[in-house]
PDB file of N, CA and C in Angstrom:
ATOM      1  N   UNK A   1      36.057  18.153  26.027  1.00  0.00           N
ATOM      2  CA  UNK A   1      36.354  18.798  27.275  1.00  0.00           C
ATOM      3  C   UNK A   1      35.790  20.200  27.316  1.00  0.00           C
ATOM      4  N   UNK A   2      35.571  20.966  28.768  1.00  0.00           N
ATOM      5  CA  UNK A   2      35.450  21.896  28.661  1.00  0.00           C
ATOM      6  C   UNK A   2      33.643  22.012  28.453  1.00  0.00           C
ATOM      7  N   UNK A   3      32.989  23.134  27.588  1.00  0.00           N
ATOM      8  CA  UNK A   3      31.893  23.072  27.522  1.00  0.00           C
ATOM      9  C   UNK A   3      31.521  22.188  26.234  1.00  0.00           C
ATOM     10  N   UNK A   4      30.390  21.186  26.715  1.00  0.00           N
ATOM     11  CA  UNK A   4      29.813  20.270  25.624  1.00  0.00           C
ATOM     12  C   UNK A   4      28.571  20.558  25.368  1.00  0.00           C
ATOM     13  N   UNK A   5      27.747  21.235  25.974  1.00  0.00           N
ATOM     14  CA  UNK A   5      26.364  21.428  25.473  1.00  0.00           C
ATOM     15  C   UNK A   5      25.789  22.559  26.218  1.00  0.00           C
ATOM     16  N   UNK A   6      24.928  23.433  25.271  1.00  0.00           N
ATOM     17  CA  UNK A   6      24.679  24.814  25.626  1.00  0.00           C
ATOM     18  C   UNK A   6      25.389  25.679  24.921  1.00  0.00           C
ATOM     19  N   UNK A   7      25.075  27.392  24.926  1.00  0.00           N
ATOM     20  CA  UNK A   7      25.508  27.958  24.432  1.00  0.00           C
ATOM     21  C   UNK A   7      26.935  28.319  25.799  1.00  0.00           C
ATOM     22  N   UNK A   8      28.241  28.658  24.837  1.00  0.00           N
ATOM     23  CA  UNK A   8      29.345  29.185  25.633  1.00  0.00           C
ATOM     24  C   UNK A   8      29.401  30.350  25.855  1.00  0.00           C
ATOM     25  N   UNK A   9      30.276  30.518  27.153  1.00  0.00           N
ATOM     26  CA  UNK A   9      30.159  31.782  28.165  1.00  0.00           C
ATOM     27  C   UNK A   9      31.841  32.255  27.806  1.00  0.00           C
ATOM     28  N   UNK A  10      31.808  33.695  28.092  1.00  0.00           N
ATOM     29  CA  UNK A  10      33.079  34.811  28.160  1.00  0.00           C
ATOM     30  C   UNK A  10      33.617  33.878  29.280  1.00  0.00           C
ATOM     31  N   UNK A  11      35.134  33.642  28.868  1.00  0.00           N
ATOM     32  CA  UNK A  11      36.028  32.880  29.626  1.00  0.00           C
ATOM     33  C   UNK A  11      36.028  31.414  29.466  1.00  0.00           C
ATOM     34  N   UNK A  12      35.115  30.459  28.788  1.00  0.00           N
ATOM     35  CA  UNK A  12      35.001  28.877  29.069  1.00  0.00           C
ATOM     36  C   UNK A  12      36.071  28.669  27.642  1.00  0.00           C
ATOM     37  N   UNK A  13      35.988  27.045  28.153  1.00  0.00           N
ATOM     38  CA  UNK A  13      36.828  26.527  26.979  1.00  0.00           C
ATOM     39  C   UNK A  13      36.114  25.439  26.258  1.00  0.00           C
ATOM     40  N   UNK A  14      36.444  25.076  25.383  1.00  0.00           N
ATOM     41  CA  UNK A  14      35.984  24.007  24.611  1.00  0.00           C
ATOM     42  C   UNK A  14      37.259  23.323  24.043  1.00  0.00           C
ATOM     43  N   UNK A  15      36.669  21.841  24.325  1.00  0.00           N
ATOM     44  CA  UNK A  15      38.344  21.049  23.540  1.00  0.00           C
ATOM     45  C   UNK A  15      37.567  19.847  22.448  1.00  0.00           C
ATOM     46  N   UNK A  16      38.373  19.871  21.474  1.00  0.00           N
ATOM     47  CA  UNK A  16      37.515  18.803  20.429  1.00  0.00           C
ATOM     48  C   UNK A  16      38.881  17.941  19.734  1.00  0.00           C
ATOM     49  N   UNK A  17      38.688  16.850  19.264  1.00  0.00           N
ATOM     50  CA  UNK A  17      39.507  16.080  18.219  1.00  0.00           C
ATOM     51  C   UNK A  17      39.174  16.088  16.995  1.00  0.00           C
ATOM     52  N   UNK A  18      40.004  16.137  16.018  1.00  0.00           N
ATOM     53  CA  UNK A  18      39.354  15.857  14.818  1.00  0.00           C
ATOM     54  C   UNK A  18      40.459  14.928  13.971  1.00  0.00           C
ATOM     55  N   UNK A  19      40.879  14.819  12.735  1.00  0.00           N
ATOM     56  CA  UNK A  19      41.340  14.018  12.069  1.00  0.00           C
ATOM     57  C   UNK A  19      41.599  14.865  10.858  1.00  0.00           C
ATOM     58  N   UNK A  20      43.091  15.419  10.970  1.00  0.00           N
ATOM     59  CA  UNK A  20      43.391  16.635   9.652  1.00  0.00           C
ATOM     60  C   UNK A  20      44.841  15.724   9.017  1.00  0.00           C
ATOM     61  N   UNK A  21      44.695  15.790   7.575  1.00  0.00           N
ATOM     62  CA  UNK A  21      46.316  14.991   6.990  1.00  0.00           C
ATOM     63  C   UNK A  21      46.203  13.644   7.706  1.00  0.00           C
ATOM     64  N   UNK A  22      45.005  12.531   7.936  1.00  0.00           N
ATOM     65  CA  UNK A  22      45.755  11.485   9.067  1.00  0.00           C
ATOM     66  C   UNK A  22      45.877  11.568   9.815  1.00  0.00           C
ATOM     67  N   UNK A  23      45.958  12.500  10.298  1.00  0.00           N
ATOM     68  CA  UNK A  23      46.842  12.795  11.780  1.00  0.00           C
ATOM     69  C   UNK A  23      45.264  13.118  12.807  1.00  0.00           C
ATOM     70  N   UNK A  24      45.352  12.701  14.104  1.00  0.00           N
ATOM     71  CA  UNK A  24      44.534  12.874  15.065  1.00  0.00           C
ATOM     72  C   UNK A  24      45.080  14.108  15.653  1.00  0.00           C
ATOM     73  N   UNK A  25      44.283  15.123  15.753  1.00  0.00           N
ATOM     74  CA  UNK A  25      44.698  16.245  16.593  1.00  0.00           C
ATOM     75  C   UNK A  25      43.430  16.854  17.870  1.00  0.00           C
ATOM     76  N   UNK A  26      44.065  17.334  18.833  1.00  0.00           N
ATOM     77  CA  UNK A  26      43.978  17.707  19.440  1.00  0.00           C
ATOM     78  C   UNK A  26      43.622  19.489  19.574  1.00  0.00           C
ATOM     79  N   UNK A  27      42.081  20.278  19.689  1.00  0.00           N
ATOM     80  CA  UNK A  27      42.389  21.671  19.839  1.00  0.00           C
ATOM     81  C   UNK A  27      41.674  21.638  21.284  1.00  0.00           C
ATOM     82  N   UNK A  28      42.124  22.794  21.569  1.00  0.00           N
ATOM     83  CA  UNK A  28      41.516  23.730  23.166  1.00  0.00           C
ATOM     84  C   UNK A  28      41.347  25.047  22.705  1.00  0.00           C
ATOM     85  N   UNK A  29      40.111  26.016  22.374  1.00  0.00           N
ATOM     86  CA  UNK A  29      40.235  27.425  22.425  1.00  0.00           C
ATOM     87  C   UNK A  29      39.437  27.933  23.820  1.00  0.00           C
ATOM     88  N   UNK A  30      39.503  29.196  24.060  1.00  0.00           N
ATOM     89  CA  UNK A  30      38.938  30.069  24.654  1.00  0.00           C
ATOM     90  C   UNK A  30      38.270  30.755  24.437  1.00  0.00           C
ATOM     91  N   UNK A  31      36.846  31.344  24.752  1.00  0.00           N
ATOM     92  CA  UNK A  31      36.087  32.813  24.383  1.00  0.00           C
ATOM     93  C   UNK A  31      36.900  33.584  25.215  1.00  0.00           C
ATOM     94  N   UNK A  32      37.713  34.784  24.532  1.00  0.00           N
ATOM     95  CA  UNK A  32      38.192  36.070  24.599  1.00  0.00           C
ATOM     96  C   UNK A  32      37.696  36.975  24.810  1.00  0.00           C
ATOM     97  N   UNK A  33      36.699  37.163  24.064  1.00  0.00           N
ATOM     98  CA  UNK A  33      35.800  38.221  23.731  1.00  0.00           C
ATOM     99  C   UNK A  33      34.290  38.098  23.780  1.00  0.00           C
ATOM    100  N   UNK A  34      33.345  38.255  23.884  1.00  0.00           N
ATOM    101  CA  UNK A  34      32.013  38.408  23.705  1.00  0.00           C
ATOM    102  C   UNK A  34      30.945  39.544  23.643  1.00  0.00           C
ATOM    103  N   UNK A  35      30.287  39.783  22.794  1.00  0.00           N
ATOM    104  CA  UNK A  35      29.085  40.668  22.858  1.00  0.00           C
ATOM    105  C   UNK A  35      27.935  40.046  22.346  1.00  0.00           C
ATOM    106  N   UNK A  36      27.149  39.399  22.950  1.00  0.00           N
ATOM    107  CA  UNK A  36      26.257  38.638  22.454  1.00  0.00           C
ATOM    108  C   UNK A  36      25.297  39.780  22.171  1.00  0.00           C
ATOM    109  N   UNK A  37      24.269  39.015  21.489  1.00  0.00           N
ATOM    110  CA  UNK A  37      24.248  38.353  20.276  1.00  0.00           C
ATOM    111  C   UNK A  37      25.496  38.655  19.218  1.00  0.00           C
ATOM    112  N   UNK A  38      25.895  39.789  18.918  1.00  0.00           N
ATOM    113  CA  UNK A  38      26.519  40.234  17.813  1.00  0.00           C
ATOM    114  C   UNK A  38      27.986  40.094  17.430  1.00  0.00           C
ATOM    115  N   UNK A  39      28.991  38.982  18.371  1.00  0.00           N
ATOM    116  CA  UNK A  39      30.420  38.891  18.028  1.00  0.00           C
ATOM    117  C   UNK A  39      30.701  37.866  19.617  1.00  0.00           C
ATOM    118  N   UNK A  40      31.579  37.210  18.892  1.00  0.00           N
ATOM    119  CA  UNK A  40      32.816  36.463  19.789  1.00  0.00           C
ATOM    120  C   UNK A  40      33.581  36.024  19.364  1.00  0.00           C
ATOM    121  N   UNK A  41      34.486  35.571  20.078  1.00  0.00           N
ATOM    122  CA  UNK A  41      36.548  35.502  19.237  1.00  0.00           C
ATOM    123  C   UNK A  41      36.481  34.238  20.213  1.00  0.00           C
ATOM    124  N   UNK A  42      37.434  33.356  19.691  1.00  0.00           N
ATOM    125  CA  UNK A  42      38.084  32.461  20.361  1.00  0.00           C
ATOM    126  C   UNK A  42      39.592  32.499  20.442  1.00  0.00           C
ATOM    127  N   UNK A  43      40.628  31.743  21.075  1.00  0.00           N
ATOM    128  CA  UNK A  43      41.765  32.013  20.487  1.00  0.00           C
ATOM    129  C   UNK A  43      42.476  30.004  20.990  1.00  0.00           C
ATOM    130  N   UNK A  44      43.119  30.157  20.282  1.00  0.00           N
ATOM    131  CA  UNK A  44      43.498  28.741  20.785  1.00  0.00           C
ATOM    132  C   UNK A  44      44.547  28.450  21.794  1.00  0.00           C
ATOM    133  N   UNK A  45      44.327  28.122  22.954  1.00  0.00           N
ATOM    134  CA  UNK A  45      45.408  28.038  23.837  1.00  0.00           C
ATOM    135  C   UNK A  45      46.162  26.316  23.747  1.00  0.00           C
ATOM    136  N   UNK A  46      45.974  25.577  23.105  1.00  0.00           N
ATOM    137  CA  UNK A  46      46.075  24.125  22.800  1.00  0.00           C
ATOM    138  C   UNK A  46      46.210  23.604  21.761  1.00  0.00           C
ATOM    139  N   UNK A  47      47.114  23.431  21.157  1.00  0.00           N
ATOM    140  CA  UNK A  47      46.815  22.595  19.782  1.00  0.00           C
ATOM    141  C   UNK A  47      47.815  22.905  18.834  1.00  0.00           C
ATOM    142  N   UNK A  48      47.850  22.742  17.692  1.00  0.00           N
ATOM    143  CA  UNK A  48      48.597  21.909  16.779  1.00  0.00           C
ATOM    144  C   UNK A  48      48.978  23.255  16.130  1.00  0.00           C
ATOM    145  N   UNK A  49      48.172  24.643  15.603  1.00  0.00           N
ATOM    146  CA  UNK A  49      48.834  25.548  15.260  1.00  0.00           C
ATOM    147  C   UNK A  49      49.892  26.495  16.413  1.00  0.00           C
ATOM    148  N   UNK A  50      51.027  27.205  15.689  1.00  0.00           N
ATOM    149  CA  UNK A  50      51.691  27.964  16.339  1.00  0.00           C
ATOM    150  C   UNK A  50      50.736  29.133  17.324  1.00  0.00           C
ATOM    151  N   UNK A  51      49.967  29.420  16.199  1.00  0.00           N
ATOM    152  CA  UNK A  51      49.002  30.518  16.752  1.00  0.00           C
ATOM    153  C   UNK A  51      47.364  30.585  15.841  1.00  0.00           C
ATOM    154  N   UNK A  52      46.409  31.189  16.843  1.00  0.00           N
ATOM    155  CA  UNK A  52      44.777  30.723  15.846  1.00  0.00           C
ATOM    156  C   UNK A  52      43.859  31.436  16.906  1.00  0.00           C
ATOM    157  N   UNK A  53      43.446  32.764  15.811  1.00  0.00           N
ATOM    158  CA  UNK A  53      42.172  32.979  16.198  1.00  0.00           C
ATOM    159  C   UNK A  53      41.077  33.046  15.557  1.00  0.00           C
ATOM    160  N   UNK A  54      40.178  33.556  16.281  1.00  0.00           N
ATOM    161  CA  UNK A  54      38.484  32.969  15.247  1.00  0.00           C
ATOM    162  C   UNK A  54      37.603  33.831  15.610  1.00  0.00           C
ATOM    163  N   UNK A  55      37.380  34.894  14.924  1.00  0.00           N
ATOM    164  CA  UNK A  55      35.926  35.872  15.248  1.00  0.00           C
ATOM    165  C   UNK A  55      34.959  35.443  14.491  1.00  0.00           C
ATOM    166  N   UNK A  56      33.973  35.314  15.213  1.00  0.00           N
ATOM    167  CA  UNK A  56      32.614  35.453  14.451  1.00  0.00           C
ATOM    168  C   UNK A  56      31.982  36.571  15.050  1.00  0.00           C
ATOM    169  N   UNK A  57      31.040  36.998  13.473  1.00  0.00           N
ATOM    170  CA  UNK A  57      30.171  38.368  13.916  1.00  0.00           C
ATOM    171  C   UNK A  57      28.961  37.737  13.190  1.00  0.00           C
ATOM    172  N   UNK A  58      27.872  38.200  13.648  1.00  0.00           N
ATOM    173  CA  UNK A  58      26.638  38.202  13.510  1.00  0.00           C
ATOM    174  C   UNK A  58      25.786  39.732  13.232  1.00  0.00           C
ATOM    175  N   UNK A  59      24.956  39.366  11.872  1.00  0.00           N
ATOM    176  CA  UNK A  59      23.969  40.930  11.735  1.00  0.00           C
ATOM    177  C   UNK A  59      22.994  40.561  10.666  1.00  0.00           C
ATOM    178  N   UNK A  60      21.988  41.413  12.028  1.00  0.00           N
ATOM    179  CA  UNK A  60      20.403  41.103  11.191  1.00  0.00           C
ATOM    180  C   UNK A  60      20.477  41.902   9.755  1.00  0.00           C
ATOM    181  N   UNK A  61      20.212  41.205   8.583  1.00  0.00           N
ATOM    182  CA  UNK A  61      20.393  41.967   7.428  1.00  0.00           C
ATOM    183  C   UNK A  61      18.461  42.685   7.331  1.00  0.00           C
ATOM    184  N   UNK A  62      17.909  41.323   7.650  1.00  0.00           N
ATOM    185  CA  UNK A  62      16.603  42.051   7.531  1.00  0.00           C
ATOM    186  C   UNK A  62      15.389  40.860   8.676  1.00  0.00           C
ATOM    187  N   UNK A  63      14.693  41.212   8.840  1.00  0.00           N
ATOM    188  CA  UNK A  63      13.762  40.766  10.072  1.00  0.00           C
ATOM    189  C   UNK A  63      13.741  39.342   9.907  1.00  0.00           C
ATOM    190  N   UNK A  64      14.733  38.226  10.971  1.00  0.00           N
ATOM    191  CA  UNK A  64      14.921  37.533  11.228  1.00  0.00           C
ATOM    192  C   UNK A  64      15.781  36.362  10.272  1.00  0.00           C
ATOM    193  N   UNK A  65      16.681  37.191   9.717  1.00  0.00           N
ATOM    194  CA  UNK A  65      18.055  36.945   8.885  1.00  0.00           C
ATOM    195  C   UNK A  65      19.182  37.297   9.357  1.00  0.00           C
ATOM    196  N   UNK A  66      20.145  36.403   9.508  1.00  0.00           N
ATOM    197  CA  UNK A  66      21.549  37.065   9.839  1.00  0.00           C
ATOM    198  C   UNK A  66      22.057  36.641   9.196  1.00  0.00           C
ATOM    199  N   UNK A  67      23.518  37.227   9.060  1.00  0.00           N
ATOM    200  CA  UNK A  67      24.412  36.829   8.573  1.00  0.00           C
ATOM    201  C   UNK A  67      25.682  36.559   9.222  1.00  0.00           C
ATOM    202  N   UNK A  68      26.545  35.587   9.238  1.00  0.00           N
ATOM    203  CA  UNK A  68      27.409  35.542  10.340  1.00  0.00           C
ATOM    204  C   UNK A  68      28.626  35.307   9.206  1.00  0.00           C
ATOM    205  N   UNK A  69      29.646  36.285   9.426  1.00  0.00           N
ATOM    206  CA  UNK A  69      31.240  36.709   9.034  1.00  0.00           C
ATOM    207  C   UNK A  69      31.934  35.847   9.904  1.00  0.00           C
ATOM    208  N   UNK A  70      33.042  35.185   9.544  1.00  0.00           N
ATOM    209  CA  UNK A  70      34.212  34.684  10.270  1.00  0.00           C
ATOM    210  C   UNK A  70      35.224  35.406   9.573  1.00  0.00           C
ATOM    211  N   UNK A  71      36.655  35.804  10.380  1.00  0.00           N
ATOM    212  CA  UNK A  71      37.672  35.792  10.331  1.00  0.00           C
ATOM    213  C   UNK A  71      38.144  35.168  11.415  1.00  0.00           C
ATOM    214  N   UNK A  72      39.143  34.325  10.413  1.00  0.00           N
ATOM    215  CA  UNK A  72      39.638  33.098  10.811  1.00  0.00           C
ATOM    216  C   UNK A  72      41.852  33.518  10.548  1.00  0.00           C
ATOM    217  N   UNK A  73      42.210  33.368  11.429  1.00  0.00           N
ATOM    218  CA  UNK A  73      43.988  33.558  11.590  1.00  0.00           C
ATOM    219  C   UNK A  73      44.253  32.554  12.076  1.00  0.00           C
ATOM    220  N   UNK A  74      45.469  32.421  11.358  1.00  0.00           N
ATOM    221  CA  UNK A  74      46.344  31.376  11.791  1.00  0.00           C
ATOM    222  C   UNK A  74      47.363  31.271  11.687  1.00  0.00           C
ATOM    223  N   UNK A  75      48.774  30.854  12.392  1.00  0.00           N
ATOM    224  CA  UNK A  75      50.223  30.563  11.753  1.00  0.00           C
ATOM    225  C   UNK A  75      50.089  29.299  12.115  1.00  0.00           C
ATOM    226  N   UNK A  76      50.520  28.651  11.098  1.00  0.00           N
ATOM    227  CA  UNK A  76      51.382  27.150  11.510  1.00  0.00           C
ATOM    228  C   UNK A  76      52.872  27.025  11.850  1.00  0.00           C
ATOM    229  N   UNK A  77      53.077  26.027  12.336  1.00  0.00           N
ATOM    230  CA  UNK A  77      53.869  25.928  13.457  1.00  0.00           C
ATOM    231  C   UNK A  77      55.093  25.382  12.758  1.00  0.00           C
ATOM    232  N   UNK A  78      56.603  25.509  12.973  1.00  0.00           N
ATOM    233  CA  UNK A  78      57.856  24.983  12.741  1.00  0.00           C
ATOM    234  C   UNK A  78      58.380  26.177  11.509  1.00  0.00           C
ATOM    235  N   UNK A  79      58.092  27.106  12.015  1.00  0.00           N
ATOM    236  CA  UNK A  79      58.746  28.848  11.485  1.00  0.00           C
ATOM    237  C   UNK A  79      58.686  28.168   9.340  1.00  0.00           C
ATOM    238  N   UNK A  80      59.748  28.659   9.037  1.00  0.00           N
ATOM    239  CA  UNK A  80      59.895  28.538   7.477  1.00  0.00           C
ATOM    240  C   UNK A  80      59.213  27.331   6.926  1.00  0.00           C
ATOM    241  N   UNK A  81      59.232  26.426   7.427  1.00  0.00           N
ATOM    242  CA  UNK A  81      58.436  24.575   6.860  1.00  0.00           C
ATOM    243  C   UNK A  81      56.845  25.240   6.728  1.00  0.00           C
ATOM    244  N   UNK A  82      56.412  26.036   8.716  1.00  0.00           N
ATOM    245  CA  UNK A  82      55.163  26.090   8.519  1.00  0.00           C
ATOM    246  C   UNK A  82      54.708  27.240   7.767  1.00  0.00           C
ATOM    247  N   UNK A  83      54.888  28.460   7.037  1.00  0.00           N
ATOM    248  CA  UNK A  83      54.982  29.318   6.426  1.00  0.00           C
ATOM    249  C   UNK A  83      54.851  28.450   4.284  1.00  0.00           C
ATOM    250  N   UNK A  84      55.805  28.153   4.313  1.00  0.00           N
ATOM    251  CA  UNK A  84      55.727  27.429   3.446  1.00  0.00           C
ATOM    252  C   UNK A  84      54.435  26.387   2.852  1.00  0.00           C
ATOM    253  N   UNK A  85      54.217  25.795   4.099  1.00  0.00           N
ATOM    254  CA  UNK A  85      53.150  25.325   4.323  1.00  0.00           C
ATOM    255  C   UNK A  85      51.756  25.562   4.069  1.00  0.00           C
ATOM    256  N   UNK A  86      51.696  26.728   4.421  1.00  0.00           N
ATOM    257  CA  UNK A  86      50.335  27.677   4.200  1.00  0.00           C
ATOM    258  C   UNK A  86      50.420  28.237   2.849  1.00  0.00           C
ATOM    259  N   UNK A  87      51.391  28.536   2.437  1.00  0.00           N
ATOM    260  CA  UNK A  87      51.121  29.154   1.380  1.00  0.00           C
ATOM    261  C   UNK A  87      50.938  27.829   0.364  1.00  0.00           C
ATOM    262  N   UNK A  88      51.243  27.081   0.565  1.00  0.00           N
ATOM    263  CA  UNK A  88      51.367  25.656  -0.292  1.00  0.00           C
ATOM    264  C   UNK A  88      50.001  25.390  -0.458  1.00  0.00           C
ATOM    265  N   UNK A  89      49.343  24.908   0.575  1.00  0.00           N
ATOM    266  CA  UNK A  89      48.357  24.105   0.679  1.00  0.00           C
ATOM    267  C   UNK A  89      47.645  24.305   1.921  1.00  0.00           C
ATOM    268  N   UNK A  90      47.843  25.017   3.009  1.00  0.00           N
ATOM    269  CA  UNK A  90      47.355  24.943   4.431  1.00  0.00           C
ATOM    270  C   UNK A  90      46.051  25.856   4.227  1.00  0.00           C
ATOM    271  N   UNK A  91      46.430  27.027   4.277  1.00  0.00           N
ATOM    272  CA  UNK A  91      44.812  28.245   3.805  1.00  0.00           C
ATOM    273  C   UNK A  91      44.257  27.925   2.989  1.00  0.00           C
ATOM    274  N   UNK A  92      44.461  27.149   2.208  1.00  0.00           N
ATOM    275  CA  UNK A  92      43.443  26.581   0.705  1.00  0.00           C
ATOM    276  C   UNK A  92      42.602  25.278   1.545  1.00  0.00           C
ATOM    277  N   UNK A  93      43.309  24.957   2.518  1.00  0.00           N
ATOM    278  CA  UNK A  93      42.596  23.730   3.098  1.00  0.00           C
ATOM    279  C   UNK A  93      41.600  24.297   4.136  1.00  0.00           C
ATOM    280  N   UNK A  94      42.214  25.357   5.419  1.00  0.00           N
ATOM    281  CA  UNK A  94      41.427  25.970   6.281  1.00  0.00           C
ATOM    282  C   UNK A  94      40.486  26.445   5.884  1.00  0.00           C
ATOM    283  N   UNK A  95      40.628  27.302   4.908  1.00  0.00           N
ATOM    284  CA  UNK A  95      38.944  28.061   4.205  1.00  0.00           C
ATOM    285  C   UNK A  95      38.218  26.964   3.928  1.00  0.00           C
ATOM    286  N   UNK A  96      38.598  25.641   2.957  1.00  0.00           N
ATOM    287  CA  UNK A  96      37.417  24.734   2.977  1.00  0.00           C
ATOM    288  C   UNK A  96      36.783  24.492   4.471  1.00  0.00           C
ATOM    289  N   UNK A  97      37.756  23.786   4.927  1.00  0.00           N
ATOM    290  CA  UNK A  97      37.386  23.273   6.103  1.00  0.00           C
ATOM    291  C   UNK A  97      36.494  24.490   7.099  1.00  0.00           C
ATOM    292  N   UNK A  98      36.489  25.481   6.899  1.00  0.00           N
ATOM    293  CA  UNK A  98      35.740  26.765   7.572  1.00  0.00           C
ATOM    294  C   UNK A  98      34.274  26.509   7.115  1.00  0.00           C
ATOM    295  N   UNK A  99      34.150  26.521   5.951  1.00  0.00           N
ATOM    296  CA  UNK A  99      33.009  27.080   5.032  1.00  0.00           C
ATOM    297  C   UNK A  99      32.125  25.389   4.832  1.00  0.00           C
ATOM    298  N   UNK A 100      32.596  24.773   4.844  1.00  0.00           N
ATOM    299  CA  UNK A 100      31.702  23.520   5.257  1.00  0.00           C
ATOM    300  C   UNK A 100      31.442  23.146   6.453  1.00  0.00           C
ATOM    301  N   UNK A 101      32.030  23.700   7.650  1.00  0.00           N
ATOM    302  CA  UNK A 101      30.978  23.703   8.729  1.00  0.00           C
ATOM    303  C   UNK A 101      30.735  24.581   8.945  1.00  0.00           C
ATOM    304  N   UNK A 102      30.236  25.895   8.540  1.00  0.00           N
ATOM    305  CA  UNK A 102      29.545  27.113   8.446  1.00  0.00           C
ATOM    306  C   UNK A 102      28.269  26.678   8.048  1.00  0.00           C
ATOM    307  N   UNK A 103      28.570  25.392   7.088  1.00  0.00           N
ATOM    308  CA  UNK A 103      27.288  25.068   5.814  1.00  0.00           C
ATOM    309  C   UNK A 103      26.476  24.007   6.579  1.00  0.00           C
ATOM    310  N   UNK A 104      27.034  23.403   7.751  1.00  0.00           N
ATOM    311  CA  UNK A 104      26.760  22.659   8.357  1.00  0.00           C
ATOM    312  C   UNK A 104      25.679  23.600   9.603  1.00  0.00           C
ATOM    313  N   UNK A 105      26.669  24.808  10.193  1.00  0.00           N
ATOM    314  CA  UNK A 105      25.785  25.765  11.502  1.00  0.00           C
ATOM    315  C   UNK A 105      24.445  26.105  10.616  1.00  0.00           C
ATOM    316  N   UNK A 106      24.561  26.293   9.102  1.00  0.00           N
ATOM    317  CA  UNK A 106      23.440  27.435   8.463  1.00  0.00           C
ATOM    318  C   UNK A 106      21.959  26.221   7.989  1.00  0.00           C
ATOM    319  N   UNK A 107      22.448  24.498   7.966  1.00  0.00           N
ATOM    320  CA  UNK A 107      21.387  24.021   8.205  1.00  0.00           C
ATOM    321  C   UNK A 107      20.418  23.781   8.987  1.00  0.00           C
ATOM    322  N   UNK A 108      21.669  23.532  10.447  1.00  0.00           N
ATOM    323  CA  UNK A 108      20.876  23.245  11.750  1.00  0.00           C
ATOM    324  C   UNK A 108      20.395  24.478  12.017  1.00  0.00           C
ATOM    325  N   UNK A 109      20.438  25.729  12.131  1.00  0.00           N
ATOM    326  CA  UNK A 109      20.094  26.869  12.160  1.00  0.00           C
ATOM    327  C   UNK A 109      18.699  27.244  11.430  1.00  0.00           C
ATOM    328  N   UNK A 110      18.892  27.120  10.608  1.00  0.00           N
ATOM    329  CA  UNK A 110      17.799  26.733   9.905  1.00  0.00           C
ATOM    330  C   UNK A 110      16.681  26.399   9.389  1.00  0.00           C
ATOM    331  N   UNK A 111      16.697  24.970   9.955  1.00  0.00           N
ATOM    332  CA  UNK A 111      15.905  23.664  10.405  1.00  0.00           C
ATOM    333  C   UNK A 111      15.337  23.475  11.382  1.00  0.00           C
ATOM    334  N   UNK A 112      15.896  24.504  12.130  1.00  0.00           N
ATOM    335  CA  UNK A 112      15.297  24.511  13.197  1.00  0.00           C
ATOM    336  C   UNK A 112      15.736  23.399  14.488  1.00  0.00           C
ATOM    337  N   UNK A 113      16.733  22.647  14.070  1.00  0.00           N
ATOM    338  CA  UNK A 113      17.447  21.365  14.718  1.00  0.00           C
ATOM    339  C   UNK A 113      18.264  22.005  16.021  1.00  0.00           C
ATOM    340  N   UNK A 114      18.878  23.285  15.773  1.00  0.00           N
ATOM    341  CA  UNK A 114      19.533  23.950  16.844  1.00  0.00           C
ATOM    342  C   UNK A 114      18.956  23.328  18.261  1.00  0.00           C
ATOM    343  N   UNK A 115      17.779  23.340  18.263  1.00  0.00           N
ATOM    344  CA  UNK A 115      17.219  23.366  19.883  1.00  0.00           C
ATOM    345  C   UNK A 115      17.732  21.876  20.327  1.00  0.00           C
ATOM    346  N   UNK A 116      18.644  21.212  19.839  1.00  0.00           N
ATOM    347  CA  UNK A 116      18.534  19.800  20.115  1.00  0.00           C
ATOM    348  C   UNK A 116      20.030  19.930  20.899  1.00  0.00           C
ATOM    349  N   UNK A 117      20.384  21.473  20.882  1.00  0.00           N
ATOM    350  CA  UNK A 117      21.696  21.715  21.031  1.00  0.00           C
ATOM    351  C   UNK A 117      22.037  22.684  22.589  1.00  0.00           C
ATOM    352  N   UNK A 118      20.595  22.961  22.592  1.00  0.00           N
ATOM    353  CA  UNK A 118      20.412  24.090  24.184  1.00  0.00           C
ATOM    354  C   UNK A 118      19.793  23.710  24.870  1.00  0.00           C
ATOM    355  N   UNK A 119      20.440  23.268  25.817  1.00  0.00           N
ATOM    356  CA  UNK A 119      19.391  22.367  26.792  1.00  0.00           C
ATOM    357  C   UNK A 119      18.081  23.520  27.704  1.00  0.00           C
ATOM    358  N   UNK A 120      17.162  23.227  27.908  1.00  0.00           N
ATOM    359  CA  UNK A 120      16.152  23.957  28.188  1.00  0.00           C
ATOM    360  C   UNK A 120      16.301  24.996  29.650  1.00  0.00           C
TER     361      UNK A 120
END
């Protein structure tokens, strides 16, 4: 739902499913923020955490290299269970789950495959 192809605009949404623990879930975030090229935030208005936001920043380290930073927040949801939770096993899972599709943006990026992703 929301935007499926192209780059996203200040204000749109994007909604995706995925499959976390078994469980089929449901997210919706928002762009919050934007300064293109160099930063945008999402925040999640939909979905399965209590609360979740997501900056990415972008910076040329040297002529036609970037590097792109995430900070990534989150609470999970059902107060003391979801607290517990995170410290258990939840942030040990989110950082994977971050950093392998980071590893995923830094091939297509890359490869040059991106363009298969912006329509002309």
């Amino acid at each position: 739902g929301g935007v499926t192809t192209g780059l996203i605009e200040m204000g749109q949404q994007v909604r995706w499913r995925a499959r976390h623990f078994g469980v089929r879930q449901t997210l919706t975030v928002r762009i919050t923020a934007m300064e293109r090229p160099y930063f945008f935030e999402d925040k999640m208005v939909h979905g399965m955490f209590y609360s979740m936001e997501h900056q990415h920043f972008f910076e040329e380290v040297e002529h036609g290299k970037i590097i792109m930073r995430d900070i990534f927040n989150f609470e999970a949801p059902f107060g003391v269970l979801g607290k517990f939770a995170e410290s258990l096993f939840l942030t040990r899972y989110m950082r994977k789950f971050i950093e392998e599709r980071n590893q995923v943006i830094k091939e297509v990026a890359e490869s040059g495959r991106y363009v298969d992703y912006i329509p002309e």
